[in-house]
C-alpha atoms as a PDB file:
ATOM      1  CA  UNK A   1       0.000   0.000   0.000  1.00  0.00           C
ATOM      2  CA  UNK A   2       1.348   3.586  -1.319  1.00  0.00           C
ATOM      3  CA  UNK A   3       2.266   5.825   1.758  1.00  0.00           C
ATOM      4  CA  UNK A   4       0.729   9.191   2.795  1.00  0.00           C
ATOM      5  CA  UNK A   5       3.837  10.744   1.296  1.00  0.00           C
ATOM      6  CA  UNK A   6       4.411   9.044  -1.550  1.00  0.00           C
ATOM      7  CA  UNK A   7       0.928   9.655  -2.953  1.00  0.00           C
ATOM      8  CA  UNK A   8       1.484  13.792  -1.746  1.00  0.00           C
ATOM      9  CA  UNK A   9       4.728  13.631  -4.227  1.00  0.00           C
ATOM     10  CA  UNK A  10       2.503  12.067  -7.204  1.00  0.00           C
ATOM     11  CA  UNK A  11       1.793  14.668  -9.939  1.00  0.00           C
ATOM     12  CA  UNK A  12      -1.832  15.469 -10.412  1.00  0.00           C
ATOM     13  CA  UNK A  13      -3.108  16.614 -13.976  1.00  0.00           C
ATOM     14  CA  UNK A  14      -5.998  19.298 -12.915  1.00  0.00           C
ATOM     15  CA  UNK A  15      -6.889  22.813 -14.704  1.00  0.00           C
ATOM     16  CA  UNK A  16      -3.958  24.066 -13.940  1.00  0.00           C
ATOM     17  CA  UNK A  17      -1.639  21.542 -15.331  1.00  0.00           C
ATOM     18  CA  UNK A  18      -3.861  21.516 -18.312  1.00  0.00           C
ATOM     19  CA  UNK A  19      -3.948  25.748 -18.635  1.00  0.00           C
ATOM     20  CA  UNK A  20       0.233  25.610 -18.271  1.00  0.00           C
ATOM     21  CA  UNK A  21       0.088  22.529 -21.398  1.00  0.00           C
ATOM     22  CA  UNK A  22      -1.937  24.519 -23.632  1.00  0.00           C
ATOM     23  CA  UNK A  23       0.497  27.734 -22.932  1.00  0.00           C
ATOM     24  CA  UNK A  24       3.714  25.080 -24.024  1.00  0.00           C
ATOM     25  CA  UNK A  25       1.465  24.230 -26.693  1.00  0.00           C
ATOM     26  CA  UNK A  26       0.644  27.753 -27.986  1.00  0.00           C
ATOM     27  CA  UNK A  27       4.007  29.018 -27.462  1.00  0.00           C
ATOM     28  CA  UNK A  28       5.581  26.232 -29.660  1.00  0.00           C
ATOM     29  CA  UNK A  29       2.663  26.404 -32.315  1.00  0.00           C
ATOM     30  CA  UNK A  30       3.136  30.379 -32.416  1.00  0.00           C
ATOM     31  CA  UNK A  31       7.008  29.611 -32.863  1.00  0.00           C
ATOM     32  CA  UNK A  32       6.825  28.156 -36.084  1.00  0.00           C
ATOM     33  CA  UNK A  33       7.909  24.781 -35.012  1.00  0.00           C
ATOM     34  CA  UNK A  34       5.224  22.974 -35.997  1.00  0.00           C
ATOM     35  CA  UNK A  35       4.441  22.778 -39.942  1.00  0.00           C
ATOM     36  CA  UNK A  36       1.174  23.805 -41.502  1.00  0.00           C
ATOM     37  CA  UNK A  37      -1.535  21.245 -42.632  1.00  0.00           C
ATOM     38  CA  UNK A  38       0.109  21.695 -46.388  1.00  0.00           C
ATOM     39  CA  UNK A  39       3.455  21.100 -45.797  1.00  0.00           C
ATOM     40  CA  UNK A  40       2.982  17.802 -43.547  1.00  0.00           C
ATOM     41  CA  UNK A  41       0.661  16.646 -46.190  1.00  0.00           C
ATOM     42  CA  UNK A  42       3.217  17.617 -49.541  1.00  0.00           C
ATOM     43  CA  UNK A  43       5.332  15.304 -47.636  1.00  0.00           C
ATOM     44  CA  UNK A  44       3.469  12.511 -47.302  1.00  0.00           C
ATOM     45  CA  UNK A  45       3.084  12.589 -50.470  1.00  0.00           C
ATOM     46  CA  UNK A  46       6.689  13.254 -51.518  1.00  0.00           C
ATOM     47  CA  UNK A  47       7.711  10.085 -49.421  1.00  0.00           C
ATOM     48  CA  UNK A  48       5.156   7.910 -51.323  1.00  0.00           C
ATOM     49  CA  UNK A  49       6.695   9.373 -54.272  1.00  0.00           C
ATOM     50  CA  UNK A  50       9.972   8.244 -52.854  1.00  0.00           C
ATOM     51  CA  UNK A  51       8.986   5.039 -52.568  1.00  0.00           C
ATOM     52  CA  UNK A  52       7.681   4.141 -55.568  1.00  0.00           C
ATOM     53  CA  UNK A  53      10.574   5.785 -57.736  1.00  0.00           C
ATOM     54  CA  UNK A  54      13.029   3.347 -55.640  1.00  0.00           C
ATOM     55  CA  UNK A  55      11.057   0.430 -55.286  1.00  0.00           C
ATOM     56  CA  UNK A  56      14.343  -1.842 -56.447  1.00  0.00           C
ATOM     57  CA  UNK A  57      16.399   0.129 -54.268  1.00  0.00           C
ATOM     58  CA  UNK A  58      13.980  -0.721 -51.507  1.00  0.00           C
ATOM     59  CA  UNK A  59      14.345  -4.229 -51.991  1.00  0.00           C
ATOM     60  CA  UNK A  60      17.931  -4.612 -52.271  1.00  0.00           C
ATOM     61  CA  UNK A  61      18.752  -3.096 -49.101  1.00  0.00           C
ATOM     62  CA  UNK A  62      16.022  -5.132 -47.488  1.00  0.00           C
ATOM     63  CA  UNK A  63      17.877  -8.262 -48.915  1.00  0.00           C
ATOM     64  CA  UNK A  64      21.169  -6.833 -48.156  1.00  0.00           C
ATOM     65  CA  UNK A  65      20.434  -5.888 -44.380  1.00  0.00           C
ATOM     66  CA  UNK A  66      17.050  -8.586 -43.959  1.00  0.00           C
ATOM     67  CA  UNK A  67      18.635 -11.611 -46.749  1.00  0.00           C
ATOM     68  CA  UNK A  68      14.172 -11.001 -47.994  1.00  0.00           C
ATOM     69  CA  UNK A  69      13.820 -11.787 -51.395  1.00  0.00           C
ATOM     70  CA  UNK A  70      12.616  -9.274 -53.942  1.00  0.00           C
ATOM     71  CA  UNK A  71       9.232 -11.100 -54.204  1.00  0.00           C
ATOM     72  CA  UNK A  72       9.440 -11.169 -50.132  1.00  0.00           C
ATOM     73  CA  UNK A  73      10.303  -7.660 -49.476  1.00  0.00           C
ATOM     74  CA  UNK A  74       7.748  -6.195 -52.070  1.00  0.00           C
ATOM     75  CA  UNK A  75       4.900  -8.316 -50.464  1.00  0.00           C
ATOM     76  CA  UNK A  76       5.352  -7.564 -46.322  1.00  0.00           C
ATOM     77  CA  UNK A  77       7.234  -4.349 -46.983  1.00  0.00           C
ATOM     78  CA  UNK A  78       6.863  -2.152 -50.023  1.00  0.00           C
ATOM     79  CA  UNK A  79       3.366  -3.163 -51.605  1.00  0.00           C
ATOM     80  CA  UNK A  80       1.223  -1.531 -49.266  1.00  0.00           C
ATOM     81  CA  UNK A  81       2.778   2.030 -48.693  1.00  0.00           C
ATOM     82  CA  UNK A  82       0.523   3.135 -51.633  1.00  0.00           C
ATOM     83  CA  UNK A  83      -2.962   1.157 -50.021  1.00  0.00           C
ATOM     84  CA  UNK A  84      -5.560   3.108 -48.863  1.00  0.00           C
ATOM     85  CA  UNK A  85      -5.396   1.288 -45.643  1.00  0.00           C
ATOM     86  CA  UNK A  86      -1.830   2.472 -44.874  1.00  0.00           C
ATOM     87  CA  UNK A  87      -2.844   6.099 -44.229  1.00  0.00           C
ATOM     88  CA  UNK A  88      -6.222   4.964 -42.738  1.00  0.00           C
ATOM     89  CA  UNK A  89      -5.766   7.126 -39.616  1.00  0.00           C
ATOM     90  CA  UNK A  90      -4.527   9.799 -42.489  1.00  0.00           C
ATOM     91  CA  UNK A  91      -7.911  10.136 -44.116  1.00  0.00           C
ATOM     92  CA  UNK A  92      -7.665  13.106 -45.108  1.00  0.00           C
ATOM     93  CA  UNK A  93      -4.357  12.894 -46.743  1.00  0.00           C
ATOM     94  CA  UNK A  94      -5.742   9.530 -48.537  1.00  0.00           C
ATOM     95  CA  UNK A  95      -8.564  11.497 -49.666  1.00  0.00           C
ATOM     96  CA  UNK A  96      -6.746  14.328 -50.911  1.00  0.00           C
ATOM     97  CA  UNK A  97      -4.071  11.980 -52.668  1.00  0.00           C
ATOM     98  CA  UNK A  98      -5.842  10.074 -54.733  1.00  0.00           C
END
């Protein structure tokens, strides 16, 4: 069972821990650190790109470093970067892709 003191030197996330988060948060944001909704999605879409212009250079290294075949790597590594399913949780980017 926790002691008295242990549980007094436990961090607690109330209001005000949340109010001094979303100043961090703002602060960074209003820094330029973060990246606008265009420029995270243009590079998405520039590492798909990637991928599919060095598809054999994809598989090499994977037999080089992995010893997968080229029919191996291309089916559990490299086929599905360009499936809807991959950038499920990236609707948006999916649906602005295709």
């Amino acid at each position: 069972m926790e002691s008295e003191s242990s549980r007094k030197s436990k961090r607690v996330f109330d209001s005000e821990g949340a109010s001094m988060m979303v100043k961090e948060l703002r602060v960074a944001y209003d820094s330029g650190k973060t990246r606008s909704y265009e420029w995270r999605t243009s590079q998405l879409k520039a590492l798909l790109r990637l991928t599919q212009e060095k598809e054999k250079e994809i598989a090499q290294a994977l037999h080089s470093d992995l010893s997968k075949s080229e029919t191996e790597a291309f089916v559990q590594e490299i086929k599905d970067i360009g499936e809807p399913e991959t950038f499920q949780h990236l609707s948006f980017f999916y649906l602005n892709y295709t």
